[in-house]
C-alpha atoms as a PDB file:
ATOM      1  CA  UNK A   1       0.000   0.000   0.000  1.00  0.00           C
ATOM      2  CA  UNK A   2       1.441   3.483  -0.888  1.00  0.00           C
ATOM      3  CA  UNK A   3       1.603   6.230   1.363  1.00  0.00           C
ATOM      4  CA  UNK A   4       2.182   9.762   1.372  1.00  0.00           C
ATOM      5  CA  UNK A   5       6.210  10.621   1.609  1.00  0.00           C
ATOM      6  CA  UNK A   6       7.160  11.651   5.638  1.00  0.00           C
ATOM      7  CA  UNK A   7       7.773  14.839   6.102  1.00  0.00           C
ATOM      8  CA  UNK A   8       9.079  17.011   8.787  1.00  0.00           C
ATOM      9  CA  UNK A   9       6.579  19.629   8.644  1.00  0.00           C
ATOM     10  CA  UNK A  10       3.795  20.466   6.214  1.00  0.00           C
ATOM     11  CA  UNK A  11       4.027  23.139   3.255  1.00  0.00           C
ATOM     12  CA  UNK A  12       3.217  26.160   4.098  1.00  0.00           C
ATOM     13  CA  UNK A  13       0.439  28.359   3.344  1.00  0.00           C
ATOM     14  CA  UNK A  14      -0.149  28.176  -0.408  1.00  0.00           C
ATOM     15  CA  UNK A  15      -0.227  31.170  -2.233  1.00  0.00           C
ATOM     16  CA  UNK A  16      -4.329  31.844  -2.234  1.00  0.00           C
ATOM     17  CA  UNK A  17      -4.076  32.979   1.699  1.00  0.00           C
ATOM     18  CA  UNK A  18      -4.526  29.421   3.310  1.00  0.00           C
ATOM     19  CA  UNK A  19      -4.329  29.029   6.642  1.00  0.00           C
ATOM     20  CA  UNK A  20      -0.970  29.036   8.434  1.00  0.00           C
ATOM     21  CA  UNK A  21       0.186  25.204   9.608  1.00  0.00           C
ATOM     22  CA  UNK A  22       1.772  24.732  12.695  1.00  0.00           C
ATOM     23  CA  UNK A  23       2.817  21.680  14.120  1.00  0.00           C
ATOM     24  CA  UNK A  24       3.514  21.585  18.049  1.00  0.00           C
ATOM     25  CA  UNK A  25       7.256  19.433  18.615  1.00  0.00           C
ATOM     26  CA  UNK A  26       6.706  16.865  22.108  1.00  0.00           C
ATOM     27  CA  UNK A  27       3.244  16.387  24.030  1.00  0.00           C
ATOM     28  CA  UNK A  28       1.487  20.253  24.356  1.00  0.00           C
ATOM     29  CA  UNK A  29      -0.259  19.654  28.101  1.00  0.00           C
ATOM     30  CA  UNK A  30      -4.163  20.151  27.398  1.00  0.00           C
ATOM     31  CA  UNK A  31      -4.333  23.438  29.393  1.00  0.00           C
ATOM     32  CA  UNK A  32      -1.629  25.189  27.374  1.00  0.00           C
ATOM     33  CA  UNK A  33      -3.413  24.585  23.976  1.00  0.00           C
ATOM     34  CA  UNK A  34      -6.848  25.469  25.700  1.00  0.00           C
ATOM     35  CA  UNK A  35      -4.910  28.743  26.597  1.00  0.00           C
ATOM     36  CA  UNK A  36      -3.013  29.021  23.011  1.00  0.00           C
ATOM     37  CA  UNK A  37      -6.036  29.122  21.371  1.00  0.00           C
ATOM     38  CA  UNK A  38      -7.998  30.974  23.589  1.00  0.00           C
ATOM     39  CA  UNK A  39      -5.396  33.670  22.578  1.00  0.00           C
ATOM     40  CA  UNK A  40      -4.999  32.957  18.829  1.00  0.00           C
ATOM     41  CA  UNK A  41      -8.768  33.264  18.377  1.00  0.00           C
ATOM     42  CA  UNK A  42      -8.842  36.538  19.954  1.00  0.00           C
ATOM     43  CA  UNK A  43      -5.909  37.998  17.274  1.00  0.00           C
ATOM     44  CA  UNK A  44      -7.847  36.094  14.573  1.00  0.00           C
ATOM     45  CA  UNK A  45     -10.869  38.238  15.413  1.00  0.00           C
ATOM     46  CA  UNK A  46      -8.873  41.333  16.112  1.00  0.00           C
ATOM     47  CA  UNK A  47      -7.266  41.049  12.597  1.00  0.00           C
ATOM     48  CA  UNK A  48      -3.258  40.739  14.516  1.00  0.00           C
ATOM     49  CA  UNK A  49      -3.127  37.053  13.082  1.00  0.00           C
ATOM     50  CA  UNK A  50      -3.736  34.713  10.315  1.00  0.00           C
ATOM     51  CA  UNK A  51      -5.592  31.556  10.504  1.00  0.00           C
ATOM     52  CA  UNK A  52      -4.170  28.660  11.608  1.00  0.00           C
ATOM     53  CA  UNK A  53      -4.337  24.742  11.630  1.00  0.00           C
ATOM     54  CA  UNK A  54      -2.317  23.618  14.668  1.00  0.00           C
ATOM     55  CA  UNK A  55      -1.104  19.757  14.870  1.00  0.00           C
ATOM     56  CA  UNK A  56      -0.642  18.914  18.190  1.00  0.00           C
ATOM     57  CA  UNK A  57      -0.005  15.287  20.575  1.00  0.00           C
ATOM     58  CA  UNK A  58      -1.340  15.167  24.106  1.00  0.00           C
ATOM     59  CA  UNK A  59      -0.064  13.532  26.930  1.00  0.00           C
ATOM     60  CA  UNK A  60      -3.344  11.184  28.362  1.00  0.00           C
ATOM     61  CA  UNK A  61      -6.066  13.489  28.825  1.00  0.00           C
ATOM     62  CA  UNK A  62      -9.989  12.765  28.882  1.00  0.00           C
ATOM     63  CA  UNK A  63     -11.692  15.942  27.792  1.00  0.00           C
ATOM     64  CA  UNK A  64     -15.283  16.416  28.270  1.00  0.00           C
ATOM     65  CA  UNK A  65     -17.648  18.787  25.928  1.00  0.00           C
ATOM     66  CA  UNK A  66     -20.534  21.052  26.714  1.00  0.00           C
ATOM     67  CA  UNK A  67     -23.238  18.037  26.404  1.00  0.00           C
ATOM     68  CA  UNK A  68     -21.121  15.370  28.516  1.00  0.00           C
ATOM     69  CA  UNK A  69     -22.826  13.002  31.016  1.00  0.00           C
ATOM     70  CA  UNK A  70     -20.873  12.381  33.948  1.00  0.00           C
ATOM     71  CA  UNK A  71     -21.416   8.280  33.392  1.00  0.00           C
ATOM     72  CA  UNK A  72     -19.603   8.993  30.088  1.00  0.00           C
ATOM     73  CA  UNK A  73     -16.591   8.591  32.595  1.00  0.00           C
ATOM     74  CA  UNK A  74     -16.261   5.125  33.131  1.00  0.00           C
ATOM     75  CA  UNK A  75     -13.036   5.898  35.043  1.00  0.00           C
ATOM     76  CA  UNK A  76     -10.476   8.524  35.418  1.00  0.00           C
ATOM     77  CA  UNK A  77      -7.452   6.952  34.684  1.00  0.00           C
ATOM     78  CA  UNK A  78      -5.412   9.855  33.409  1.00  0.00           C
ATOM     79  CA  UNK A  79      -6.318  13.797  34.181  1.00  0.00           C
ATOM     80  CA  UNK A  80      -9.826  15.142  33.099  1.00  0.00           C
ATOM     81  CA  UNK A  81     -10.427  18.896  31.849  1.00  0.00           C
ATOM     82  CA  UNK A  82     -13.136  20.535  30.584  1.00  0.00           C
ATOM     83  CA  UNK A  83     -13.050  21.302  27.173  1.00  0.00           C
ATOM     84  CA  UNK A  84     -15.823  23.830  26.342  1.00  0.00           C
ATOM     85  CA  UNK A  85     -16.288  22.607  23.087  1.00  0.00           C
ATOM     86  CA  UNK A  86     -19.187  20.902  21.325  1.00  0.00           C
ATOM     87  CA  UNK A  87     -19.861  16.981  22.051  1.00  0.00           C
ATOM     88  CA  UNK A  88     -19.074  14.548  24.792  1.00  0.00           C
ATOM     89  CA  UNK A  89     -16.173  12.660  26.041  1.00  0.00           C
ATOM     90  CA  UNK A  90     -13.033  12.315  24.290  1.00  0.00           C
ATOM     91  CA  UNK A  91      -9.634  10.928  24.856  1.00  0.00           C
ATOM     92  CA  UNK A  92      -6.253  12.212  23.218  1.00  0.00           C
ATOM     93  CA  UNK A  93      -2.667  11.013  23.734  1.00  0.00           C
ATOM     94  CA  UNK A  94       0.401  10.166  22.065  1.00  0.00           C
ATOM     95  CA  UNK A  95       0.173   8.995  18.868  1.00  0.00           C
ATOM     96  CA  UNK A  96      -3.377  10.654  18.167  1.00  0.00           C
ATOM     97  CA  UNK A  97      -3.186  13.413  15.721  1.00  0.00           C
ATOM     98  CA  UNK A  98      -5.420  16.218  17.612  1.00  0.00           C
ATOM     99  CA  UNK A  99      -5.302  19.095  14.573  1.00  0.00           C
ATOM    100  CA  UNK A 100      -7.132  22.489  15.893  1.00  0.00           C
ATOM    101  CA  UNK A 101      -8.843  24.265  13.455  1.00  0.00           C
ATOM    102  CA  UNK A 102      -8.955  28.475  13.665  1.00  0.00           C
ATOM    103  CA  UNK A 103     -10.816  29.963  11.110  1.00  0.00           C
ATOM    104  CA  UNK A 104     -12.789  32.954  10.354  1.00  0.00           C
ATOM    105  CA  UNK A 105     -16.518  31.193   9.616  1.00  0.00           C
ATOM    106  CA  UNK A 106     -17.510  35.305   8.896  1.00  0.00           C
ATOM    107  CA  UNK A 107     -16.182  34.242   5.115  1.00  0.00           C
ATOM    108  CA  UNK A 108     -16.648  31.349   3.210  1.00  0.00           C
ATOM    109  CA  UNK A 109     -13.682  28.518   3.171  1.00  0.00           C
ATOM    110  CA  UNK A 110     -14.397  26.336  -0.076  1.00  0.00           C
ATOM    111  CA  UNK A 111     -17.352  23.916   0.162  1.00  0.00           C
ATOM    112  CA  UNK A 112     -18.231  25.638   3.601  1.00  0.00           C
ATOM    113  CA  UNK A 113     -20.502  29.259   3.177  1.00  0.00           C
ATOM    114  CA  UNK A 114     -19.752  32.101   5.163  1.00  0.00           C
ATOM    115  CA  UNK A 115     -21.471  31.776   8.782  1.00  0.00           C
ATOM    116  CA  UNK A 116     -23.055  28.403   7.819  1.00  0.00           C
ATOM    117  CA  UNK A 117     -21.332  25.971  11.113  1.00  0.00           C
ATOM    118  CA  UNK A 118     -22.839  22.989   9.690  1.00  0.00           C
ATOM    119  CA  UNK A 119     -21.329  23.052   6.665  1.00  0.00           C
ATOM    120  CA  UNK A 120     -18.240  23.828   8.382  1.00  0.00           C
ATOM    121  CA  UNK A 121     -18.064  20.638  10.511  1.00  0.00           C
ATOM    122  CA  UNK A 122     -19.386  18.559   7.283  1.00  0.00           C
ATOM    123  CA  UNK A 123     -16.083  19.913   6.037  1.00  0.00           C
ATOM    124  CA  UNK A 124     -14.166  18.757   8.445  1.00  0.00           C
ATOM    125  CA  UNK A 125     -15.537  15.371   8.151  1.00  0.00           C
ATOM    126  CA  UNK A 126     -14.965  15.399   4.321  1.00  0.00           C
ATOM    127  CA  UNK A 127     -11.590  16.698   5.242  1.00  0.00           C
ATOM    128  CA  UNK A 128     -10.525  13.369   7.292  1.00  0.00           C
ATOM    129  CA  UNK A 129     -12.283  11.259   4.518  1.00  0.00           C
ATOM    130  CA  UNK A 130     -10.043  12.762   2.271  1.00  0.00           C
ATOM    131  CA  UNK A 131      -6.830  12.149   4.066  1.00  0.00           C
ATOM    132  CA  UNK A 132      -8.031   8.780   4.941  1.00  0.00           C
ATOM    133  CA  UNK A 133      -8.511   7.793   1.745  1.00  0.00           C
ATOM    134  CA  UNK A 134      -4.624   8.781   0.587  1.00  0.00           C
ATOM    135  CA  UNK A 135      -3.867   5.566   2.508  1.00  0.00           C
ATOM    136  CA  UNK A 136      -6.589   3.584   0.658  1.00  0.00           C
ATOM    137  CA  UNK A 137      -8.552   3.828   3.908  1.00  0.00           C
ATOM    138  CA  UNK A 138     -12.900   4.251   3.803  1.00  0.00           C
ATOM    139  CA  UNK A 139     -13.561   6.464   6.133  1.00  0.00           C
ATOM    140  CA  UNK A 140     -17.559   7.505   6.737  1.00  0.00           C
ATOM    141  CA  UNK A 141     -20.188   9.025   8.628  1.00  0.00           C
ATOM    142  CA  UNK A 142     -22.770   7.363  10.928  1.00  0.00           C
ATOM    143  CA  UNK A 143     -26.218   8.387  11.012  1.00  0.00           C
ATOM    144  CA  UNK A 144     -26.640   9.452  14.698  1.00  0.00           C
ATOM    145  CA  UNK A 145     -22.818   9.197  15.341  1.00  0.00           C
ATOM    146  CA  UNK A 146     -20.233  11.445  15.295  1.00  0.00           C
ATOM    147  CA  UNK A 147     -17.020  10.926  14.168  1.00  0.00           C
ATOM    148  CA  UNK A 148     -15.559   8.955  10.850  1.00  0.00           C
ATOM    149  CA  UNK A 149     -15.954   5.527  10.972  1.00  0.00           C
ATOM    150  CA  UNK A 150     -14.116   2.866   9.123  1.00  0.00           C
ATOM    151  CA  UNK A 151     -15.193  -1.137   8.583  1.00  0.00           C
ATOM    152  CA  UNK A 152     -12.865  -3.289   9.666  1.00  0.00           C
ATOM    153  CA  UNK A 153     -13.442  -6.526   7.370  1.00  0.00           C
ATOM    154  CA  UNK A 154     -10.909  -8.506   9.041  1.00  0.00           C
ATOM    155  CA  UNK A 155     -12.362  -8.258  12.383  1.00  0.00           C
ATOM    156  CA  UNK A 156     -15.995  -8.003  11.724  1.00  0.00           C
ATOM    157  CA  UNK A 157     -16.431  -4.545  13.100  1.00  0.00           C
ATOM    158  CA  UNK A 158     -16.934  -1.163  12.391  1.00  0.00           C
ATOM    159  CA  UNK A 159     -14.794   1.508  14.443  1.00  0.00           C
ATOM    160  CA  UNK A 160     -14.099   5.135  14.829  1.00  0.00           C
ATOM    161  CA  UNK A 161     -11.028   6.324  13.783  1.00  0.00           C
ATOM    162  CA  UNK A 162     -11.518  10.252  14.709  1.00  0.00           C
ATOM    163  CA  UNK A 163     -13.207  12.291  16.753  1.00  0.00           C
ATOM    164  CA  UNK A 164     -14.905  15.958  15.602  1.00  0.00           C
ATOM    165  CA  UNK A 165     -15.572  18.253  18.329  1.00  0.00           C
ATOM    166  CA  UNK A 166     -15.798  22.307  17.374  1.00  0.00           C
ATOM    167  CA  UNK A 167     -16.468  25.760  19.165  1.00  0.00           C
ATOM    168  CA  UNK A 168     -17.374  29.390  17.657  1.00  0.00           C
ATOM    169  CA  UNK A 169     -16.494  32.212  19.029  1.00  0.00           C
ATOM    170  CA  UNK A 170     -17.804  35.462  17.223  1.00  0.00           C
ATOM    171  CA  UNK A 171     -17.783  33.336  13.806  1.00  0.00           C
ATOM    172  CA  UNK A 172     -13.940  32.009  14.549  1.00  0.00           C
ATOM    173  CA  UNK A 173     -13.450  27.823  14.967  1.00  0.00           C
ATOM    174  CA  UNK A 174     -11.678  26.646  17.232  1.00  0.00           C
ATOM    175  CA  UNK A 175     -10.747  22.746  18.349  1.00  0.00           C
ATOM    176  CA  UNK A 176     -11.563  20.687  15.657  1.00  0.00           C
ATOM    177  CA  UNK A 177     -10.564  16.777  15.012  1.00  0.00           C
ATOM    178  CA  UNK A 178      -8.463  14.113  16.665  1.00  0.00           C
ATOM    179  CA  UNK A 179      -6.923  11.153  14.180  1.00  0.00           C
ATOM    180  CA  UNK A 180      -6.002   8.048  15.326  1.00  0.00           C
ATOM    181  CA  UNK A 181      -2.514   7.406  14.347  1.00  0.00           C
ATOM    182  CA  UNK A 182      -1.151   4.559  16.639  1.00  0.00           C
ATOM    183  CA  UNK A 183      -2.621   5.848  20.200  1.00  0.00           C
ATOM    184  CA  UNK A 184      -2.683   2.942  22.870  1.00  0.00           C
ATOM    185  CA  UNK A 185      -6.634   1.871  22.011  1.00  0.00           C
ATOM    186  CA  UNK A 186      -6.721   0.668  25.835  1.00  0.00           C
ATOM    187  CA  UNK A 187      -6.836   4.065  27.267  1.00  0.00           C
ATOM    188  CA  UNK A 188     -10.228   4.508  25.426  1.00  0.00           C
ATOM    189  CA  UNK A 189     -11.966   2.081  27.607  1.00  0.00           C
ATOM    190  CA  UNK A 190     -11.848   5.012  30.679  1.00  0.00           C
ATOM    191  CA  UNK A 191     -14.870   6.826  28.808  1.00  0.00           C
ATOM    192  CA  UNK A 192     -17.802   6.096  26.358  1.00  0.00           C
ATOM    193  CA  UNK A 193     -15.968   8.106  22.982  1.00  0.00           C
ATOM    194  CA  UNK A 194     -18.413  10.868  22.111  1.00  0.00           C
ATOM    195  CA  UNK A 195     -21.709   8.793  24.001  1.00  0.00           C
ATOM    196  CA  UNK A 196     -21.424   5.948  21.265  1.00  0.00           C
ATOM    197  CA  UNK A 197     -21.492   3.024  23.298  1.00  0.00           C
ATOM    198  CA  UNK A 198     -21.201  -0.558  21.028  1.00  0.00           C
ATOM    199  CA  UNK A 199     -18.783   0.102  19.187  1.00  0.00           C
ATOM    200  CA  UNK A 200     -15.291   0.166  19.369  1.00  0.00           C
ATOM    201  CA  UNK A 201     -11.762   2.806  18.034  1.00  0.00           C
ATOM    202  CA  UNK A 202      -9.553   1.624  16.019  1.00  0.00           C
ATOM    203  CA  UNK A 203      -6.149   3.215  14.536  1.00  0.00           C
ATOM    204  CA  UNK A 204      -4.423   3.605  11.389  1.00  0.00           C
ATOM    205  CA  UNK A 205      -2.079   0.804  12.758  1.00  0.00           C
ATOM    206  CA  UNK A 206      -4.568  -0.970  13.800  1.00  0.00           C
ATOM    207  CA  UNK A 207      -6.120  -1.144  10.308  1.00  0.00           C
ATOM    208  CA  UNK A 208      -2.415  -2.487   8.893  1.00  0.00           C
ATOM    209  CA  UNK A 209      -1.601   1.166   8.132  1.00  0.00           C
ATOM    210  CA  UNK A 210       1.909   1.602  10.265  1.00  0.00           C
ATOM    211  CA  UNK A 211       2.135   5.686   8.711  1.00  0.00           C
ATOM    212  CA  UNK A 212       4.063   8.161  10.782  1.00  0.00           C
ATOM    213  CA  UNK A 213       3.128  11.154  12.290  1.00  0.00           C
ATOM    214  CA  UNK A 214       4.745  12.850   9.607  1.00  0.00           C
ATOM    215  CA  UNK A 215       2.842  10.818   6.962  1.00  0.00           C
ATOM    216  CA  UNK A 216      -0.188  11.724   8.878  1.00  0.00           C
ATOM    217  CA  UNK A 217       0.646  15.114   8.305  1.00  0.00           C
ATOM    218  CA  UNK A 218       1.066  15.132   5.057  1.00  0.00           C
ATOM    219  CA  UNK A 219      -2.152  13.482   4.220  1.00  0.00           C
ATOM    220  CA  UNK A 220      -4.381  16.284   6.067  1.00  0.00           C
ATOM    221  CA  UNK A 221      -2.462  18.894   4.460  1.00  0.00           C
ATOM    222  CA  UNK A 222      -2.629  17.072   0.999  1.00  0.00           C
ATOM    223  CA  UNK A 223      -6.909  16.745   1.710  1.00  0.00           C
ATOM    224  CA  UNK A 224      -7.132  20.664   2.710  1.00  0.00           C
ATOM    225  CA  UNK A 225      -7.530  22.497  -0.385  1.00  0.00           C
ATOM    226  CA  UNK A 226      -9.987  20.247  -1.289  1.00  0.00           C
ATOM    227  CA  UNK A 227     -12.061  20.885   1.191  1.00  0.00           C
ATOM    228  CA  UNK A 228     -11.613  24.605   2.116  1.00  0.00           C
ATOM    229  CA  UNK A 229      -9.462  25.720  -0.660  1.00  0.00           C
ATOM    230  CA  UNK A 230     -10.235  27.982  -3.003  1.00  0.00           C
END
């Protein structure tokens, strides 16, 4: 199976006024990035900064959103913030790609219309499908689930893969989706993922896929434009 070259970094910003790409080096503590873009979202709206897409790794972390039920929780095996984003629980850690999405929703991005938020998260989900598929990997939505799923025909089951959770502020995103890379699966079992009980996570290792973080990286950068270019 072919994947996309590793890379140390994306490319940067391509010449039509894409977002800036940032990619955070070691495990950013959940806190800090709450408070980085807390702060980027403010110059974003103030005008002092461009856009940005920032690729981060967590150390273990279960983060809950605005519409999380305590027995989500199963148990609180590593440290447990509050997220103030959209959704329920979620877990990130090494080897989960958590990308944060900042972007002015007062103009349009591509696919997605100006001020239109479901669009803007039904880009995001056609954004993972699209880097998904660069490593010959279905990825689709669920009816009443969120998240992309894939089918694993090997094992008889059908998994998610990553997790889409999103706040506005004033018409600017922020958070945004977590891809599973090669995260250790076990640490899931402390929460229900996003209130979907029954079914299971899987990773791009899991699925036979043993990509870097790097390739990883190259694949949502490669799927952007596609999406929310233009």
């Amino acid at each position: 199976m072919t994947h996309p070259p590793a890379t140390a970094a994306p490319p940067p910003p391509s010449p039509r006024g894409g977002p800036e790409w940032r990619i955070a080096e070691g495990l950013t503590p959940y806190p800090e990035a709450l408070a980085a873009m807390q702060a980027r979202v403010a110059a974003i709206q103030a005008g002092t900064a461009p856009e940005q897409v920032w690729l981060v790794e967590h150390p273990p972390t279960y983060t809950a959103g605005t519409s999380a039920p305590p027995e989500g929780l199963v148990e609180a095996r590593f440290p447990v913030f509050q997220a103030g984003r959209g959704g329920q629980w979620t877990y990130h850690g090494p080897g989960q790609r958590t990308a944060y999405v900042m972007l002015d929703l007062a103009r349009p991005h591509g696919a997605a219309p100006a001020r239109d938020v479901r669009a803007y998260v039904h880009g995001l989900e056609d954004w993972l499908i699209g880097a998904l598929d660069r490593f010959n990997i279905r990825g689709e939505r669920r009816e009443g689930r969120v998240g992309i799923w894939v089918v694993d025909r090997a094992r008889g089951t059908e998994d998610k893969i990553a997790a889409i959770g999103v706040r506005v502020t004033r018409w600017v995103s922020w958070h945004g989706v977590a891809l599973n890379v090669d995260p250790d699966l076990g640490h899931f079992g402390g929460i229900v993922p996003c209130g979907v009980a029954g079914h299971g996570v899987t990773s791009l290792h899991r699925l036979g896929i043993p990509a870097s973080m790097a390739e990883a990286d190259a694949a949502l950068h490669a799927a952007w434009d596609r999406v929310f270019g233009g």
